[in-house]
C-alpha atoms as a PDB file:
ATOM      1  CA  UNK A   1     -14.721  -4.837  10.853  1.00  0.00           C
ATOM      2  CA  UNK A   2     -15.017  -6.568   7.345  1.00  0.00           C
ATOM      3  CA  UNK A   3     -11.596  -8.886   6.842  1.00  0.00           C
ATOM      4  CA  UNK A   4      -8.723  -7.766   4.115  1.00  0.00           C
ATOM      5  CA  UNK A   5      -7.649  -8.716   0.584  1.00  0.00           C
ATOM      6  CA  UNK A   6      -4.285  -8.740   0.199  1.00  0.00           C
ATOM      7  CA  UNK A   7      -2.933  -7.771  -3.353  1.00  0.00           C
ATOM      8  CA  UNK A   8       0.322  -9.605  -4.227  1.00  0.00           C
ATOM      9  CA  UNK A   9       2.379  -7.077  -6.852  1.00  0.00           C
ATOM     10  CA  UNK A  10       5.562  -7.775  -8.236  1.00  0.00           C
ATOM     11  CA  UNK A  11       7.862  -5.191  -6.197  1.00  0.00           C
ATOM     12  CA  UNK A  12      10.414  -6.541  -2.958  1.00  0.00           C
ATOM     13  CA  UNK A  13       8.991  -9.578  -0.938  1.00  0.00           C
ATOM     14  CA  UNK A  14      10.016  -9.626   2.420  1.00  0.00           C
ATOM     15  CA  UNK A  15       9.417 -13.557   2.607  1.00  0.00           C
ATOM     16  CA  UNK A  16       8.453 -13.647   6.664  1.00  0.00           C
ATOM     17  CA  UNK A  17       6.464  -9.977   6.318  1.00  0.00           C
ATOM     18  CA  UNK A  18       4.407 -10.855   3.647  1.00  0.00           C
ATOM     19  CA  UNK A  19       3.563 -14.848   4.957  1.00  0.00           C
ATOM     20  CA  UNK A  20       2.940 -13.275   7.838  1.00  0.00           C
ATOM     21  CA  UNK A  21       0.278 -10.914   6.451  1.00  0.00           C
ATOM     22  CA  UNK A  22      -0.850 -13.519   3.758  1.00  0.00           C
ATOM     23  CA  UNK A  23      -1.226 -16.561   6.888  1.00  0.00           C
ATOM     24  CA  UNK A  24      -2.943 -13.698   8.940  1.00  0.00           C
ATOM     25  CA  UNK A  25      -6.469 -14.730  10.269  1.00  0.00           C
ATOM     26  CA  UNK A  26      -7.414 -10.949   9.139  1.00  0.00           C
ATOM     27  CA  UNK A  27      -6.932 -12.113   5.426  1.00  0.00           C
ATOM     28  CA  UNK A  28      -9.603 -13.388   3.592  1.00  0.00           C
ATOM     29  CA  UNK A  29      -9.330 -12.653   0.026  1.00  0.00           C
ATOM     30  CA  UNK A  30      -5.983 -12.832  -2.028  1.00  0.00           C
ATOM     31  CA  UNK A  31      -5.178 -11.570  -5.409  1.00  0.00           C
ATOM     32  CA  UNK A  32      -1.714 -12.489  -7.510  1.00  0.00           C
ATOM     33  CA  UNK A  33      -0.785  -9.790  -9.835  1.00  0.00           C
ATOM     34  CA  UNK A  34       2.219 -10.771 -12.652  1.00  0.00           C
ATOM     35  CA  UNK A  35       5.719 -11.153 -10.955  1.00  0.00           C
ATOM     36  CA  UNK A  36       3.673 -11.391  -7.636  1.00  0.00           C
ATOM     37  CA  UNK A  37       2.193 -14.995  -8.767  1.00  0.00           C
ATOM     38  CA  UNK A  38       5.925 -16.527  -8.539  1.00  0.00           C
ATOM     39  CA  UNK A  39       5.467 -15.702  -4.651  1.00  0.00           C
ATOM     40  CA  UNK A  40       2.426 -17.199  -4.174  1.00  0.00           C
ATOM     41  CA  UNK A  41       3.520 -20.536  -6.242  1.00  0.00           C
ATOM     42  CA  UNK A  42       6.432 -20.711  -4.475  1.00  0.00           C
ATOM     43  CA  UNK A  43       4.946 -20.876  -0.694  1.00  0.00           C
ATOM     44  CA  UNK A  44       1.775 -23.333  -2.320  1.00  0.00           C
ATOM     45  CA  UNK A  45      -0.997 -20.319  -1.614  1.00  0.00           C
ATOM     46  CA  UNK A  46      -3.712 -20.483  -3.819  1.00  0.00           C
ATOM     47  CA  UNK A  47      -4.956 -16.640  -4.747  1.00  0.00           C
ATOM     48  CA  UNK A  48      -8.511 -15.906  -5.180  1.00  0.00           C
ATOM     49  CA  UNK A  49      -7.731 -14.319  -8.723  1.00  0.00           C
ATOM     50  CA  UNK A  50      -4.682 -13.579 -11.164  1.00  0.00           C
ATOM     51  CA  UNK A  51      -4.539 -10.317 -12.933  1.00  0.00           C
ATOM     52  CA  UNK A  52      -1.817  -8.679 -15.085  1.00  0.00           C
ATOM     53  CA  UNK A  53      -0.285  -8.991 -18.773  1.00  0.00           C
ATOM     54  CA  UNK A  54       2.190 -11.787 -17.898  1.00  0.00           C
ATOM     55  CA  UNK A  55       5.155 -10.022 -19.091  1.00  0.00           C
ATOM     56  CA  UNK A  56       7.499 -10.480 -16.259  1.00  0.00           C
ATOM     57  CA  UNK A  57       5.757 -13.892 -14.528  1.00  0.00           C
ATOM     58  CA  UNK A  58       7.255 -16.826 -15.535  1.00  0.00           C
ATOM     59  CA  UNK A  59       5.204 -18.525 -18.319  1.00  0.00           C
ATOM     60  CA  UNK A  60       5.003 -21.937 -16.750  1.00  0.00           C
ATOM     61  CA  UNK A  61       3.892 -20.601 -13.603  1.00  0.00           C
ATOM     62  CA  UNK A  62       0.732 -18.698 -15.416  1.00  0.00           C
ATOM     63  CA  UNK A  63       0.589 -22.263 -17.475  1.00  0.00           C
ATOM     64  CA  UNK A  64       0.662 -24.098 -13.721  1.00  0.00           C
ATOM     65  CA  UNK A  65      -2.768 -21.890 -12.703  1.00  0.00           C
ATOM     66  CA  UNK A  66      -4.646 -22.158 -16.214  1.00  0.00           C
ATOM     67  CA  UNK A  67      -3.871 -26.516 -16.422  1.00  0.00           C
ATOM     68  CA  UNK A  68      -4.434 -27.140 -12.671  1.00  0.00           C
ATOM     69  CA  UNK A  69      -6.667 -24.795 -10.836  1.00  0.00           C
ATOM     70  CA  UNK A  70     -10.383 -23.108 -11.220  1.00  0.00           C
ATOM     71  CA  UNK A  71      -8.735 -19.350 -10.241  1.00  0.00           C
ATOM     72  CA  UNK A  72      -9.871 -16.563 -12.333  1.00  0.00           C
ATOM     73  CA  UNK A  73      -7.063 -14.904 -14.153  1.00  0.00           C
ATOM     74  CA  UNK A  74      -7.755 -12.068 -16.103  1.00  0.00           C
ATOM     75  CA  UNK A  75      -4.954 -11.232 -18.987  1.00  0.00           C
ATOM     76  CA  UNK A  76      -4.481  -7.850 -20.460  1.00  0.00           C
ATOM     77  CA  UNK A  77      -2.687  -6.957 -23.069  1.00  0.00           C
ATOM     78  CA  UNK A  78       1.256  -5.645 -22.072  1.00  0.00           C
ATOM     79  CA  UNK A  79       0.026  -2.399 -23.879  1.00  0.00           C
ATOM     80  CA  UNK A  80      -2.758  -0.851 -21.829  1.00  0.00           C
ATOM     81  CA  UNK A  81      -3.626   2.354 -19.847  1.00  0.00           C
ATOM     82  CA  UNK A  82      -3.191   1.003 -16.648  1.00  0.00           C
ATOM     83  CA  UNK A  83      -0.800  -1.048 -14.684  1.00  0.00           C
ATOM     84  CA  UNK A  84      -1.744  -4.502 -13.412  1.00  0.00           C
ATOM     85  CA  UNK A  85      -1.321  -3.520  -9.534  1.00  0.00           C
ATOM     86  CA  UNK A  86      -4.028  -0.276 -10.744  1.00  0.00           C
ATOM     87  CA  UNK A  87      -6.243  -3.170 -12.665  1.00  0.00           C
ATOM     88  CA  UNK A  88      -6.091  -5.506  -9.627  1.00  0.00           C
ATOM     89  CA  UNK A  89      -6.865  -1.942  -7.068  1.00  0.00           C
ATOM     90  CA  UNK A  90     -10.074  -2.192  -9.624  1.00  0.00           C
ATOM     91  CA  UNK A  91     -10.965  -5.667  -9.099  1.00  0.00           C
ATOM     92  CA  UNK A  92     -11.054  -4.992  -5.657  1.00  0.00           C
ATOM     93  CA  UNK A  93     -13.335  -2.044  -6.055  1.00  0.00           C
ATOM     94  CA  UNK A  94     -15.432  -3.951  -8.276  1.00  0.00           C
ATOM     95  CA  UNK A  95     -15.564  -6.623  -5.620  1.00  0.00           C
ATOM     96  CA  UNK A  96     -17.244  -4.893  -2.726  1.00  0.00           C
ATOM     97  CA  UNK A  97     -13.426  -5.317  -0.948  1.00  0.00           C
ATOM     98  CA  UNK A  98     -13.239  -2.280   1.513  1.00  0.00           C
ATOM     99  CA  UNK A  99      -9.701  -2.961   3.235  1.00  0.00           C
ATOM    100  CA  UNK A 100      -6.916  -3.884   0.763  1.00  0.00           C
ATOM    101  CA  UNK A 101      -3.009  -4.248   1.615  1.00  0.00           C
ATOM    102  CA  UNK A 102      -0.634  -4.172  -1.337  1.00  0.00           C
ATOM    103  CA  UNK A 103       2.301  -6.125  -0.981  1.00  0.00           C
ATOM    104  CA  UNK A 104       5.053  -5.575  -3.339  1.00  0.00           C
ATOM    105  CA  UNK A 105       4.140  -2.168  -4.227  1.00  0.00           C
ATOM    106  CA  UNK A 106       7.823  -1.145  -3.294  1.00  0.00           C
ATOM    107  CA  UNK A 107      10.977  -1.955  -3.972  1.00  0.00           C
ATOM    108  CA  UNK A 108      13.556  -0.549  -6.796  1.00  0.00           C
ATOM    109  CA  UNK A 109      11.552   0.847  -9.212  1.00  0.00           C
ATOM    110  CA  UNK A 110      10.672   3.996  -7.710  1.00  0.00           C
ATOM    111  CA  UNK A 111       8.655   4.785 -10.904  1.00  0.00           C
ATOM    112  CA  UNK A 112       6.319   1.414  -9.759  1.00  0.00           C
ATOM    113  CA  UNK A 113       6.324   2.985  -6.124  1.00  0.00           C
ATOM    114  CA  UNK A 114       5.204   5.886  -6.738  1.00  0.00           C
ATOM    115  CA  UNK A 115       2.346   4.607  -9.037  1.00  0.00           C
ATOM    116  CA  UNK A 116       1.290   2.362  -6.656  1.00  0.00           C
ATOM    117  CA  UNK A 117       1.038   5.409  -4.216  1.00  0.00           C
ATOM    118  CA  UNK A 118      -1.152   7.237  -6.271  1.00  0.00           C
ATOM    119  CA  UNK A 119      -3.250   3.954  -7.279  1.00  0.00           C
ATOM    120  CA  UNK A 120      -4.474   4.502  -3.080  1.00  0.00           C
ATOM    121  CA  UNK A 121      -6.531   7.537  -4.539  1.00  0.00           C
ATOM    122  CA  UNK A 122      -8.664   5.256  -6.595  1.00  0.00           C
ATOM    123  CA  UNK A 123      -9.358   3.289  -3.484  1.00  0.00           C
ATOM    124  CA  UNK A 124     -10.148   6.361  -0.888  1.00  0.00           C
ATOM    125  CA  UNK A 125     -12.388   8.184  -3.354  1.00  0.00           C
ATOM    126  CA  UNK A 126     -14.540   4.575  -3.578  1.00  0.00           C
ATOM    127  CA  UNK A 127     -14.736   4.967   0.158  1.00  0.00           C
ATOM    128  CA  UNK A 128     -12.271   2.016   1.063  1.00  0.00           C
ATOM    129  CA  UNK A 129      -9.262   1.540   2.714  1.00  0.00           C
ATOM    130  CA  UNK A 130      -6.251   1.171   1.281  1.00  0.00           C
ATOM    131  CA  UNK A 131      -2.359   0.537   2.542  1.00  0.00           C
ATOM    132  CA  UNK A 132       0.884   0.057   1.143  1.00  0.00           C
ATOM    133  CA  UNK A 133       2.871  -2.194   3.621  1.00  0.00           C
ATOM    134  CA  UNK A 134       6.322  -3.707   3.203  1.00  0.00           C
ATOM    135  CA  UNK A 135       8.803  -4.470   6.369  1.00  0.00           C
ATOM    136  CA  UNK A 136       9.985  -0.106   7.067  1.00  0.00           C
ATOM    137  CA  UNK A 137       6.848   1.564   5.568  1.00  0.00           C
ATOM    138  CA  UNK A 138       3.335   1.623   5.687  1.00  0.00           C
ATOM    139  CA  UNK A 139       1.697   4.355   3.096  1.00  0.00           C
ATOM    140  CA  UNK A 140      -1.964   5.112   3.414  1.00  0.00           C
ATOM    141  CA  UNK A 141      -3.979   8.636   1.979  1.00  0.00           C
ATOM    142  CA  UNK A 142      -6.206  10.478   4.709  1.00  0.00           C
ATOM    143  CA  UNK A 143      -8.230  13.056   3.240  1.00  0.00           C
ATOM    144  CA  UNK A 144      -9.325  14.509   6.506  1.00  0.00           C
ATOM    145  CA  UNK A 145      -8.663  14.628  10.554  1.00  0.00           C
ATOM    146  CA  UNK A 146      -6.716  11.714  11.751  1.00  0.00           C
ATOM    147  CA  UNK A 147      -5.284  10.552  14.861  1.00  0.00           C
ATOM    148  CA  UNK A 148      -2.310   8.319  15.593  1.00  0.00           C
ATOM    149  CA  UNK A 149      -1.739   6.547  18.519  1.00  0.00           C
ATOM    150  CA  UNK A 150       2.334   6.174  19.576  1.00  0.00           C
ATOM    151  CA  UNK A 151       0.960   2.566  20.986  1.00  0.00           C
ATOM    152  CA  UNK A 152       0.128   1.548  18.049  1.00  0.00           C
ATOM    153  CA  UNK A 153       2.534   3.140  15.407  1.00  0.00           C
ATOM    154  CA  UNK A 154       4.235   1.378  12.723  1.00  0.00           C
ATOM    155  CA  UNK A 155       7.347   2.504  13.451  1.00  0.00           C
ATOM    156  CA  UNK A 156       9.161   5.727  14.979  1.00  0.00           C
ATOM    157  CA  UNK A 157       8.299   8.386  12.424  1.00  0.00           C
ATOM    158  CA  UNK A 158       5.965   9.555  10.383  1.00  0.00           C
ATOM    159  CA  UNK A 159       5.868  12.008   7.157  1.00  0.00           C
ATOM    160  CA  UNK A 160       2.831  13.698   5.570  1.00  0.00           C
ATOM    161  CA  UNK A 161       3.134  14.936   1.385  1.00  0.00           C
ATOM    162  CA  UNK A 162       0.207  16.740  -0.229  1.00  0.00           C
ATOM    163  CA  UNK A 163      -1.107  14.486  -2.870  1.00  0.00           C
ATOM    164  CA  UNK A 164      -1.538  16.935  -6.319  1.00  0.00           C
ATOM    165  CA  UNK A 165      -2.432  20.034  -4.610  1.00  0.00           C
ATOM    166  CA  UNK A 166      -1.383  22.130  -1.801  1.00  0.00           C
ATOM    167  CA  UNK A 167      -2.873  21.554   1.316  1.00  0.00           C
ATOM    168  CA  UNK A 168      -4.002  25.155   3.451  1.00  0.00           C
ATOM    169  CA  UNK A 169      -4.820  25.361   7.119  1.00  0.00           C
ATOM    170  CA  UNK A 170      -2.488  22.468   7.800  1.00  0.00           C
ATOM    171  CA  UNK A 171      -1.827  21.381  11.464  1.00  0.00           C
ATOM    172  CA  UNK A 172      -0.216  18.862  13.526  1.00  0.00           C
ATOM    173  CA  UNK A 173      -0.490  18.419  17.266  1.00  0.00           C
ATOM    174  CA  UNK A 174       1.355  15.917  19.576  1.00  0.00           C
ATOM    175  CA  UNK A 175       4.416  15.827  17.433  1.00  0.00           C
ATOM    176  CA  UNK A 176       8.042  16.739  17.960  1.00  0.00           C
ATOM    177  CA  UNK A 177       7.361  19.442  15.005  1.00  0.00           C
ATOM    178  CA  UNK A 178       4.257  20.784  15.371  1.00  0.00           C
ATOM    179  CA  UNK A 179       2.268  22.711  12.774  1.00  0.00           C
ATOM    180  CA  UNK A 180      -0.309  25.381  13.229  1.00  0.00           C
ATOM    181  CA  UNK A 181      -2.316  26.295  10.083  1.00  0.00           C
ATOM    182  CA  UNK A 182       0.517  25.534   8.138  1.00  0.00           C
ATOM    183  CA  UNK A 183       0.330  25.646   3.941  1.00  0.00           C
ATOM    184  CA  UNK A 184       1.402  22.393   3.022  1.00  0.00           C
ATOM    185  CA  UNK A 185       3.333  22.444  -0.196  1.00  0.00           C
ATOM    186  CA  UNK A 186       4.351  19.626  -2.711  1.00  0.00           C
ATOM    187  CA  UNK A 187       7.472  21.114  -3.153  1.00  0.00           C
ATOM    188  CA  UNK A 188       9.274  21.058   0.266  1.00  0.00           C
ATOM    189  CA  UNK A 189      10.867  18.570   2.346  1.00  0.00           C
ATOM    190  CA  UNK A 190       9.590  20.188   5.783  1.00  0.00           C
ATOM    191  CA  UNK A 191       7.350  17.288   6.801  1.00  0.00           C
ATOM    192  CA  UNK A 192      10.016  14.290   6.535  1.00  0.00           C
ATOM    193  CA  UNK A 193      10.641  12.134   9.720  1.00  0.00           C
ATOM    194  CA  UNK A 194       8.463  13.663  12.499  1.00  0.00           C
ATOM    195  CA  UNK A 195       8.037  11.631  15.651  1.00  0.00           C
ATOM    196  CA  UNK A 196       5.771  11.534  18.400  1.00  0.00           C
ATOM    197  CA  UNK A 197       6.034  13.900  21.611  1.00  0.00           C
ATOM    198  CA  UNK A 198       2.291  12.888  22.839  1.00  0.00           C
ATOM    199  CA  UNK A 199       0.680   9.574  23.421  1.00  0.00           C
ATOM    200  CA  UNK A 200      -1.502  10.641  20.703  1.00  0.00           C
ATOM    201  CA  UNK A 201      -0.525  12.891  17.335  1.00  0.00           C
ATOM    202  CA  UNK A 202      -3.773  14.585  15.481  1.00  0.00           C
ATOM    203  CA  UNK A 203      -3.315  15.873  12.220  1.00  0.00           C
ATOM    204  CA  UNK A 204      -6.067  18.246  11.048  1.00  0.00           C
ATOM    205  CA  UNK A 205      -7.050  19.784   7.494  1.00  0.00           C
ATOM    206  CA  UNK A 206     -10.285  20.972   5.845  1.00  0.00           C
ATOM    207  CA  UNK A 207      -9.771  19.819   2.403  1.00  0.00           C
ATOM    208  CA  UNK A 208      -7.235  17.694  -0.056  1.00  0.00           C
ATOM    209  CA  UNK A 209      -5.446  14.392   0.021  1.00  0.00           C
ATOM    210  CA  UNK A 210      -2.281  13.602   2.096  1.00  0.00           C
ATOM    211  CA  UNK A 211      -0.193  11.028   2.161  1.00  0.00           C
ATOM    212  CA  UNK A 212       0.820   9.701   5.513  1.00  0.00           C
ATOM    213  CA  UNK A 213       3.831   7.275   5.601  1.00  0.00           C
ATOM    214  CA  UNK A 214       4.589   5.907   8.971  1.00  0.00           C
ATOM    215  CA  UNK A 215       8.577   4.654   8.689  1.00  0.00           C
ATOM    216  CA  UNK A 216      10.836   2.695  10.643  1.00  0.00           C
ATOM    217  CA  UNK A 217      14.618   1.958  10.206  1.00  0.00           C
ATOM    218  CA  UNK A 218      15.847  -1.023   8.721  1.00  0.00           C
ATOM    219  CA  UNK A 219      17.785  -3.365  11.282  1.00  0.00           C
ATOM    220  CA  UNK A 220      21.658  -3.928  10.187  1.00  0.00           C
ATOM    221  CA  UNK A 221      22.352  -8.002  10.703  1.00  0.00           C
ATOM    222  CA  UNK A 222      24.931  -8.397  13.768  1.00  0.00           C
ATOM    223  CA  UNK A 223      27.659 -10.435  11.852  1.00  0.00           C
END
């Protein structure tokens, strides 16, 4: 299995999550996008290329990388079609890269979330794979029959959405609410928080895009 590039975006930075990912063995490849740059600066990790329109990294960090390093940055004008974290999903493309992570593709902008969401469409239709990951979610598309293992789950539930369209001849097997060529609509809340009742859950549909979120609770501190 080829290794992973790890796109750096400018949403919430769990600092021991995303060293942890970044520091991984499985990452080979890293690109800094804007207000995801400060990050990398900060914990002295060199990214394999810069991308974005600079508006919201600060300047002398973007200065710090042109002055004092050979890594490609790529500026765009603040006034564009795209957002950087799309433009950097493109890179990646561009680049052969078939398993990306996006780090900082969450956090309170739920406008930027939700973008970033739909940005994994680019990636599955170019035949890669492509994950949103912070420290309570991980957000991937499937576009066909997938299995999840309760062994390896990323946390206790899991939630499928239709991506655009509605989904027919939807099913779900192994779960704690199972579905049986079930319409999936983009307009209902029925598939929020499932869990597993099986060692194994399959999910199962002929055609369309799904988002699968796999969720787990955020730990209070013990004061």
């Amino acid at each position: 299995m080829s290794k992973q590039t790890v796109i750096v975006s400018g949403g919430a930075l769990e600092e021991e999550f995303t060293l942890n990912i970044l520091n991984s063995e499985d990452t080979e490849f890293v690109i800094g996008v804007d207000r995801g740059l400060g990050f990398l600066y900060d914990h002295k990790i060199e990214p394999d290329y810069i991308v974005g329109d600079f508006d919201s990294a600060p300047a002398e960090i973007v200065q710090y990388y042109r002055e004092n390093t050979d890594v490609p940055i790529r500026t765009f004008n603040p006034v564009k079609d795209a957002s950087d974290t799309e433009i950097a999903m493109r890179l990646c493309l561009g680049l052969r890269r078939q398993r990306i992570v996006l780090l900082g593709a969450t956090g309170n902008r739920m406008d930027h979330a939700w973008a970033n969401v739909q940005i994994l469409k680019i990636a599955l239709d170019a035949g890669a794979e492509a994950v949103i990951m912070d420290p309570w979610n991980k957000i991937r598309l499937i576009n066909g029959n997938t299995v999840l293992k309760k062994d390896e789950a990323y946390g206790k539930y899991f939630s499928v959405f239709p991506l655009g369209q509605t989904v027919v001849d939807f099913s779900i097997k192994g779960a704690k609410y199972p579905l049986n060529h079930h319409t999936l609509t983009p307009w209902d809340s029925l598939c929020v928080s499932n869990e597993f009742a099986a060692d194994e859950v399959e999910i199962s549909f002929p055609i369309g895009d799904v988002i699968l979120m796999e969720t787990r609770d955020q730990q209070r501190k013990k004061n």
